[in-house]
Protein backbone atom coordinates (compact mmCIF):
# COMPACT_ATOMS: atom_id res chain seq x y z
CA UNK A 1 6.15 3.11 -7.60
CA UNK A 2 4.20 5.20 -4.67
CA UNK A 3 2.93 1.91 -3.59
CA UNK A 4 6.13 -0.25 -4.00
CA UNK A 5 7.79 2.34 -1.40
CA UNK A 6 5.14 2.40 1.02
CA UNK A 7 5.38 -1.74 0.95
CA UNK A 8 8.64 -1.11 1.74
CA UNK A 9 8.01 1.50 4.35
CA UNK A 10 5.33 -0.74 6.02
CA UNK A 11 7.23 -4.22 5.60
CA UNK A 12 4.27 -5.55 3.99
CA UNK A 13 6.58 -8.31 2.53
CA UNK A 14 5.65 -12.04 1.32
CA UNK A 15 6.62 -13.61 4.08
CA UNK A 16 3.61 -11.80 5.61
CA UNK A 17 1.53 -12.93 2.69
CA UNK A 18 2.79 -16.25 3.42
CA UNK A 19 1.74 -16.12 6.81
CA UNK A 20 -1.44 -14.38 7.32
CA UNK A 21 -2.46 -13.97 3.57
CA UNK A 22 -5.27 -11.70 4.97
CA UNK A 23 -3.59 -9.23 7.01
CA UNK A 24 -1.23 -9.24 3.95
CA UNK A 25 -4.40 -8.02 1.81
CA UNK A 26 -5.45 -5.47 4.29
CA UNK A 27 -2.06 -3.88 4.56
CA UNK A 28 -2.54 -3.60 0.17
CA UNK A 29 -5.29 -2.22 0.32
CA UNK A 30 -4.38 0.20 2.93
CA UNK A 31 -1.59 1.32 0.92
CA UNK A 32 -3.70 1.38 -2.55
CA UNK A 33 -6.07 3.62 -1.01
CA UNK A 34 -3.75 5.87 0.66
CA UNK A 35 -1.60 6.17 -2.45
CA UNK A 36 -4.53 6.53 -4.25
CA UNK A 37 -5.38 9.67 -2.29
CA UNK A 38 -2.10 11.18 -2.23
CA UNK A 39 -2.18 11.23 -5.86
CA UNK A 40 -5.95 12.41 -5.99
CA UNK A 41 -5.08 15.31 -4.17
CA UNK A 42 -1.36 16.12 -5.44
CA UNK A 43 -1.76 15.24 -9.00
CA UNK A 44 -5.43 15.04 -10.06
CA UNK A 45 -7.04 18.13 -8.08
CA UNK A 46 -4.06 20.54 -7.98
């Protein structure tokens, strides 16, 4: 869901993965990691 609303957020969208399939990837990954680490430190290591 986290990651779903930073998509959004970004406008990390398919017509981006349609047209530069790696930036597309990128972008994921930046948002995996970041929600990743927001949940890390809110959830995990409160």
């Amino acid at each position: 869901m986290l990651g779903e609303q930073m998509k959004q957020a970004q406008r990390v969208t398919e017509q981006l993965k349609e047209e530069n399939d790696l930036e597309w990837v990128g972008q994921l990954n930046d948002i995996r990691a970041c929600a990743r680490k927001i949940v890390n430190s809110e959830i995990v290591y409160v």
